[in-house]
Protein backbone atom coordinates (compact mmCIF):
# COMPACT_ATOMS: atom_id res chain seq x y z
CA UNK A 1 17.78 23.86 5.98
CA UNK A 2 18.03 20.56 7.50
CA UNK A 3 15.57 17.89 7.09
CA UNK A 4 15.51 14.65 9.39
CA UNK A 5 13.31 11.74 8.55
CA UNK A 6 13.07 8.34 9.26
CA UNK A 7 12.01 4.63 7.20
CA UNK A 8 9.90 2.33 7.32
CA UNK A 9 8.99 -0.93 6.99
CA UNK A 10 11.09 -3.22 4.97
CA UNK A 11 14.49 -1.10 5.53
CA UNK A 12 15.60 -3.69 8.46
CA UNK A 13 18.36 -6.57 7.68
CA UNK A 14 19.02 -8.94 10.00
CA UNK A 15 21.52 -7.89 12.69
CA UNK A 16 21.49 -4.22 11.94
CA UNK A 17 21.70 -2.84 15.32
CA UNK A 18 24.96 -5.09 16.36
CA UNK A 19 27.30 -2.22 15.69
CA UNK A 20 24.80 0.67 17.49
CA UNK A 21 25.33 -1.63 20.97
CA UNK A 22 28.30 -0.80 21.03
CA UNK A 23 27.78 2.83 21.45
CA UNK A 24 27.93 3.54 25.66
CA UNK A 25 24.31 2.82 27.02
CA UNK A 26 23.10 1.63 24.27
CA UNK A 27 22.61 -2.05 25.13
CA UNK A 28 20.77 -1.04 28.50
CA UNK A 29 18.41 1.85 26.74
CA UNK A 30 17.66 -1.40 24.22
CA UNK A 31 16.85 -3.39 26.45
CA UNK A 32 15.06 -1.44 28.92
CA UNK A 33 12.70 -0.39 26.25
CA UNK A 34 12.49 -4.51 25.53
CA UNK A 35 10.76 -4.90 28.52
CA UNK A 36 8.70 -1.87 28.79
CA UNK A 37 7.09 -2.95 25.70
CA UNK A 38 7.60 -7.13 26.03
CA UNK A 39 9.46 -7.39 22.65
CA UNK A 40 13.55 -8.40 22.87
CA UNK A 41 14.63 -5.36 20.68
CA UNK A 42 18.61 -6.84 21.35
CA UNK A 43 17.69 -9.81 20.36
CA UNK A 44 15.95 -8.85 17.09
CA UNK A 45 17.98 -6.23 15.93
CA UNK A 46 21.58 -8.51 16.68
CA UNK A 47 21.06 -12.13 16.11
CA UNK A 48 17.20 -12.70 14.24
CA UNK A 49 16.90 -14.01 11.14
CA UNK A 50 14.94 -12.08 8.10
CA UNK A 51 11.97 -13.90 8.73
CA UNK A 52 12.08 -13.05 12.03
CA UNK A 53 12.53 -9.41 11.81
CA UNK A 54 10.02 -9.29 8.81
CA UNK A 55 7.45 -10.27 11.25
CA UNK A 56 5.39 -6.96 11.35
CA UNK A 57 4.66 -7.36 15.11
CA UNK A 58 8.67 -7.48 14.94
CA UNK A 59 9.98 -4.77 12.53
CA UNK A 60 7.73 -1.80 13.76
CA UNK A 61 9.19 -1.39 17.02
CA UNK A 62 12.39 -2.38 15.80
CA UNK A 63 12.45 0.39 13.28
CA UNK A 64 11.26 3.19 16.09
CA UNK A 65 13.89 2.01 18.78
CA UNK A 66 16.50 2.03 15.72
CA UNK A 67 16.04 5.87 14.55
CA UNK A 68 15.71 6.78 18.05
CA UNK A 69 19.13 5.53 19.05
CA UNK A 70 20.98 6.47 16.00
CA UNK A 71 19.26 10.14 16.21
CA UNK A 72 20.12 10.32 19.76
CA UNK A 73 23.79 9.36 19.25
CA UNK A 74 23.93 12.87 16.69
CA UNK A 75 23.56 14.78 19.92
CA UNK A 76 21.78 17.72 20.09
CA UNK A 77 20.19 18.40 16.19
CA UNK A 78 18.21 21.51 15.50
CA UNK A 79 16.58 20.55 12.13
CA UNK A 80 13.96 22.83 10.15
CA UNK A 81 11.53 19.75 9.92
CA UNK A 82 11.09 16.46 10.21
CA UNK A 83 9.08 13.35 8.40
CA UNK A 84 9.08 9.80 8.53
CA UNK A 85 7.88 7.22 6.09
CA UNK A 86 4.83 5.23 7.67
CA UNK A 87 5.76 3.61 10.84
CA UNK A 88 8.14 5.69 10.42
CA UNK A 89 6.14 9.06 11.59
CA UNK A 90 6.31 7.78 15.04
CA UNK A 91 10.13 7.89 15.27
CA UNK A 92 9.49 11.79 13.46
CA UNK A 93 6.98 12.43 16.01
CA UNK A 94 9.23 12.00 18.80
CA UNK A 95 11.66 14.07 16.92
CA UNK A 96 9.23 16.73 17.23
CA UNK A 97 8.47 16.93 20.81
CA UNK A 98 4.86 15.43 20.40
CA UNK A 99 5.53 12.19 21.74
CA UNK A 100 7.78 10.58 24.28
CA UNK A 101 10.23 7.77 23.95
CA UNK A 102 8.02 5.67 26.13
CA UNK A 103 4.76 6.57 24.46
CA UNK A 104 6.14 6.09 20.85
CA UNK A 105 7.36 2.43 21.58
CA UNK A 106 4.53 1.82 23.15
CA UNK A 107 2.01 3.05 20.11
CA UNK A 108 4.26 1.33 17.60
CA UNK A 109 3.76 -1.65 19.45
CA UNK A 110 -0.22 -1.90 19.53
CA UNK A 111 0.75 -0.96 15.74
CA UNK A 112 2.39 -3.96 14.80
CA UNK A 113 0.64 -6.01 16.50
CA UNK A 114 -2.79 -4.46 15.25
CA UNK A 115 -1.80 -4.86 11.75
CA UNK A 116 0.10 -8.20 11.96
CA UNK A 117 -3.77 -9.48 12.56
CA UNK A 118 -5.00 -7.29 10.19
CA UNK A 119 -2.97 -9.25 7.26
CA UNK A 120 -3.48 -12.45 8.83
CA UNK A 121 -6.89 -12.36 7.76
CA UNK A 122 -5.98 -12.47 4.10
CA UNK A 123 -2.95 -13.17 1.97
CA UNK A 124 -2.05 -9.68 0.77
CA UNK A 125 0.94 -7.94 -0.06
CA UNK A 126 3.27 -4.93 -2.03
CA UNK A 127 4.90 -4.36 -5.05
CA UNK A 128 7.16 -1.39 -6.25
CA UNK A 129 6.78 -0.20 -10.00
CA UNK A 130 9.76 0.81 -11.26
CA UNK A 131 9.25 3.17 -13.85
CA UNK A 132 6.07 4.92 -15.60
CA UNK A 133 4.33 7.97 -15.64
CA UNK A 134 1.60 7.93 -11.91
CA UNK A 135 -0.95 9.12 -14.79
CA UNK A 136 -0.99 6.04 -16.36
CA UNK A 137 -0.19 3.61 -13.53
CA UNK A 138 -2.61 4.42 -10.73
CA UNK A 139 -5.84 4.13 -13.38
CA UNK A 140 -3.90 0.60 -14.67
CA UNK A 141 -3.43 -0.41 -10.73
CA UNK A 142 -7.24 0.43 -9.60
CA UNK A 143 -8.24 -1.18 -13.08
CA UNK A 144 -6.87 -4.72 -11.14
CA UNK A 145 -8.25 -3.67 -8.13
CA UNK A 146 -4.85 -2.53 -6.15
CA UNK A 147 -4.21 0.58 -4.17
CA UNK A 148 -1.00 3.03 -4.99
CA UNK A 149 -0.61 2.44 -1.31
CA UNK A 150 2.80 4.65 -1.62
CA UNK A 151 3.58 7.59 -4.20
CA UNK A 152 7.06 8.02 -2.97
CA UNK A 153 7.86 10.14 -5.81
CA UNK A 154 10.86 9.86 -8.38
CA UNK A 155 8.42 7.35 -10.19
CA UNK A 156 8.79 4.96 -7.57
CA UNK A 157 4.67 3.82 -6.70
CA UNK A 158 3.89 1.14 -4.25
CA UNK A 159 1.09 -1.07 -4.94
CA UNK A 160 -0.56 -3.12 -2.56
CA UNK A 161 -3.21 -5.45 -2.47
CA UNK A 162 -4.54 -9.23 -2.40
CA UNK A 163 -1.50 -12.01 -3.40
CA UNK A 164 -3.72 -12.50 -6.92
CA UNK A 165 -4.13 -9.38 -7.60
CA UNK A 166 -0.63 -8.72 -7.22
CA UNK A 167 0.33 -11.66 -9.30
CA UNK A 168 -2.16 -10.35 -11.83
CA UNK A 169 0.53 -6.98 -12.00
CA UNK A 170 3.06 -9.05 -12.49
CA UNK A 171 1.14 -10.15 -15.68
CA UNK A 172 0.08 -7.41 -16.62
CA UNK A 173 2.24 -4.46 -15.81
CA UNK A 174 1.49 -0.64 -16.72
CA UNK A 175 2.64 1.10 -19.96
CA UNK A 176 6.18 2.38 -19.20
CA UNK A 177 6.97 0.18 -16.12
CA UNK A 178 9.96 -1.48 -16.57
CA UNK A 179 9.77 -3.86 -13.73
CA UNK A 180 7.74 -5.44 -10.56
CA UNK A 181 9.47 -6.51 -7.57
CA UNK A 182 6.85 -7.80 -4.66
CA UNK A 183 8.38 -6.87 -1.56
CA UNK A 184 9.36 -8.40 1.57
CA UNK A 185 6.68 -7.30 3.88
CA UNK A 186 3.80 -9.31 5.42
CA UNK A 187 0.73 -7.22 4.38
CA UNK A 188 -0.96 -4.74 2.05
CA UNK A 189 -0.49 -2.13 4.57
CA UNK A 190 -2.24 1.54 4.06
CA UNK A 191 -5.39 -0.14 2.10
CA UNK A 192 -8.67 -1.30 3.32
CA UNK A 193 -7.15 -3.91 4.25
CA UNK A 194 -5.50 -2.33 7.72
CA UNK A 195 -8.72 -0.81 8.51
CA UNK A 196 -9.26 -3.71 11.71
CA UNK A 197 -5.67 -2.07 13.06
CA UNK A 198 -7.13 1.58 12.58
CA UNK A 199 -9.65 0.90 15.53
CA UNK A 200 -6.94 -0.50 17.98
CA UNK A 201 -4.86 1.77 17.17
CA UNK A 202 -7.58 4.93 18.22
CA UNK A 203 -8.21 3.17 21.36
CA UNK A 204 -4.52 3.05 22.51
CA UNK A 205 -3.93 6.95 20.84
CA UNK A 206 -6.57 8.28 24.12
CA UNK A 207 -4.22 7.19 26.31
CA UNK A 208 -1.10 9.72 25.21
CA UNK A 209 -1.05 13.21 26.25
CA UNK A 210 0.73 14.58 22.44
CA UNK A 211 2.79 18.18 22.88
CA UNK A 212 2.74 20.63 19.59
CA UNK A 213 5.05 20.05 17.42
CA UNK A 214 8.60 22.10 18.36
CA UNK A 215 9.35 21.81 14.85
CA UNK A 216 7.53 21.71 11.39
CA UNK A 217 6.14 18.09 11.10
CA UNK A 218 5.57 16.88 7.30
CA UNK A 219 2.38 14.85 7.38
CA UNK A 220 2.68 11.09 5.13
CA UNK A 221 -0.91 12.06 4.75
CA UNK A 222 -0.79 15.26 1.81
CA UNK A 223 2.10 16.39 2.76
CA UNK A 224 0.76 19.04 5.26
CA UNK A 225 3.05 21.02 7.63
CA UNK A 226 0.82 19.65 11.20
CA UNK A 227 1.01 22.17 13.75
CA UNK A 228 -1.33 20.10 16.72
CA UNK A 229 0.08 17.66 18.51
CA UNK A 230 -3.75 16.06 19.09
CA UNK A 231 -3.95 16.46 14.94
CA UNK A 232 -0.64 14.41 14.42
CA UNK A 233 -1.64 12.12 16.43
CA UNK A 234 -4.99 11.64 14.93
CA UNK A 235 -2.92 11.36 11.49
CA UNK A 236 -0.48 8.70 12.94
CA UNK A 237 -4.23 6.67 13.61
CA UNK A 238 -5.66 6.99 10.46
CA UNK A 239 -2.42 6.97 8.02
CA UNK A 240 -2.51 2.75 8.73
CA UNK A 241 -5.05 2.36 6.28
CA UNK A 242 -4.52 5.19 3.67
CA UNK A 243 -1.98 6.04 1.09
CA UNK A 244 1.86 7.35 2.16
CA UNK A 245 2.29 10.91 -0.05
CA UNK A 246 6.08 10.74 0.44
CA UNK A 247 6.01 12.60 -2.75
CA UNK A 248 3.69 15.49 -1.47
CA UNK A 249 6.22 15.25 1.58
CA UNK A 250 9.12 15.86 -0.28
CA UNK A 251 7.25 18.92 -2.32
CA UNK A 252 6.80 20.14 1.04
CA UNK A 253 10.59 20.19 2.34
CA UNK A 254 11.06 22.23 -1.23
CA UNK A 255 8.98 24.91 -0.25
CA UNK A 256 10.68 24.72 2.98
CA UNK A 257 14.33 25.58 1.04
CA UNK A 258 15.63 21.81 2.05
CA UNK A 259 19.58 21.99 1.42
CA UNK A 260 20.13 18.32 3.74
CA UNK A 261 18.32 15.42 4.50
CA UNK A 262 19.51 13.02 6.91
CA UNK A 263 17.73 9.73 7.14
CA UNK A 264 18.25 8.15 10.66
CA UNK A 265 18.82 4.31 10.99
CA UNK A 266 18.53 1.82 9.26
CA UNK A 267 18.93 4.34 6.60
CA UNK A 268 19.09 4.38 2.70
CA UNK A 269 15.93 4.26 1.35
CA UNK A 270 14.51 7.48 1.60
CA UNK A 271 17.99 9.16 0.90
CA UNK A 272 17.89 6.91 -2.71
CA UNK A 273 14.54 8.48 -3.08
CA UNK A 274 15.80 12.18 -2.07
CA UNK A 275 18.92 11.75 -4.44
CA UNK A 276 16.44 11.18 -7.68
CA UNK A 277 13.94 14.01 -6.13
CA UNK A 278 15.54 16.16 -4.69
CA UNK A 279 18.42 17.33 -6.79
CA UNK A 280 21.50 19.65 -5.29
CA UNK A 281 20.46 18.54 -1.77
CA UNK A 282 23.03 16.78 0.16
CA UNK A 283 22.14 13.51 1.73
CA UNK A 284 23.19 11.23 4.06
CA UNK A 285 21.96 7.52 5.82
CA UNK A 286 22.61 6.30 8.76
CA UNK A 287 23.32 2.47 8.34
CA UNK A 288 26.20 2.14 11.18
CA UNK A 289 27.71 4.10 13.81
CA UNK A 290 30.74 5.21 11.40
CA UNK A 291 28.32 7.59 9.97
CA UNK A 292 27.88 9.41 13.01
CA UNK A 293 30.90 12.64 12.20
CA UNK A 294 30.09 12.66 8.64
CA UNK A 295 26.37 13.28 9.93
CA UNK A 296 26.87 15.62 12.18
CA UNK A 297 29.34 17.86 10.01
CA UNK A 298 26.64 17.87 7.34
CA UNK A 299 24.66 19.05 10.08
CA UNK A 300 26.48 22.04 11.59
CA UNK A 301 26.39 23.42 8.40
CA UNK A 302 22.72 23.04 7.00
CA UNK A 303 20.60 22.40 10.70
């Protein structure tokens, strides 16, 4: 059983999408989504800087259009469920028939702008733990007042929080962590913190018209198989300012009988996560266009 997901936030590098322009129609689906939304995907994806790109008014859409494209350029996939990684559930949305190209790019757009102001009111951030048992970490990370804002599973936890409080981690780390590294992303996304983004967000959701699901969709939220379209939806609102359960995720494609996962552009992440968790299942990112066969033979013979 195939599995397709998606990444988020802080998987882009600067000129990522030069090689998928060259694919035919690429550049013109680019940029005609660039100007349905008033962002200059090309431009971002080919020739910005990392500052640029890490710009969360920036990256969101730029991670959507990019696992859109890549998936599209599989051709037609059949997979037994799909999941994405916070702003990530939008591209796995689309992937499941509850939400258009249009309306995705459109969402992720009031999304990163939403929570680009959001962490603009104060200096906040994240951190990945590496190492530790979650029993002993999320007590020592509410203890300094952060949130496990991911549990990605294969000990990997994601704090987030206020820039002391992080610091104060750094410090002080848990019993069993072996390291701290703050990441490269502009807020402490899924906290309290994102809950200003949460109500722009709702208002732009009641203007979509969300389809069921064709295909199981794996919730970020608990890991929940989400059979409404109107409940995913209300899920992709909410998720902003909670915790990502990638590990609860992953439990879930277990129970489905996951044999593949295939992590659409700019992958790697979530495949390095899969590898740890996810023993005897073959994997496989999608970082360029030479990726494409090797994807799609894995496919024909778990999808």
């Amino acid at each position: 059983m195939l599995v397709l997901v998606a990444p988020g936030q802080g998987a882009q590098t600067p000129g990522f999408l030069t090689p998928w322009l060259e694919l035919p129609g690429a550049a013109d689906r680019l940029a005609a989504w660039s100007d349905a939304i008033g962002l200059d995907l090309v431009h971002y994806g080919t020739e910005a800087d990392a500052d640029a790109i890490r710009d969360t008014a920036v990256a969101q859409p730029l991670l959507v259009a990019a696992g859109l494209l890549s998936a599209s350029a599989l051709g037609d996939v059949a997979p037994g469920a799909v999941a994405g990684h916070s702003v990530g559930e939008i591209t796995a949305a689309v992937f499941a028939g509850v939400l258009e190209e249009s309306a995705a790019l459109s969402l992720v757009r009031t999304r990163g702008l939403a929570m680009a102001e959001a962490a603009a009111v104060t200096r906040t951030g994240m951190a990945a733990l590496l190492g530790g048992d979650p029993e002993v970490t999320v007590p020592h990370l509410e203890k300094l007042g952060l949130t496990p804002a991911n549990m990605n599973g294969a000990g990997q936890i994601v704090a987030a929080g206020t820039a002391e409080q992080i610091e104060a981690l750094v410090a002080d780390m848990p019993e069993g962590v072996r390291r701290v590294v703050p990441l490269q992303v502009a807020g402490a996304f899924h906290t309290h913190h994102m809950a200003p983004a949460v109500d722009r967000l709702a208002e732009a959701a009641k203007a979509l018209a969300p389809a069921d699901p064709k295909i199981d969709y794996v919730s970020n939220r608990d890991g929940a198989r989400v059979s409404s379209g109107a409940e995913v939806l209300e899920r992709l609102v909410g998720q902003v300012a909670n915790p990502v359960r990638w590990d609860l995720c992953m439990e879930t494609f277990k129970e489905l009988g996951v044999t593949a996962l295939v992590e659409v552009c700019p992958g790697g992440t979530l495949t390095g996560i899969a590898k740890r968790a996810l023993p005897g299942v073959k994997t496989l990112a999608l970082k360029t266009p030479d990726h494409l066969d090797a994807a799609r033979a894995l496919i024909a013979d778990h999808a």
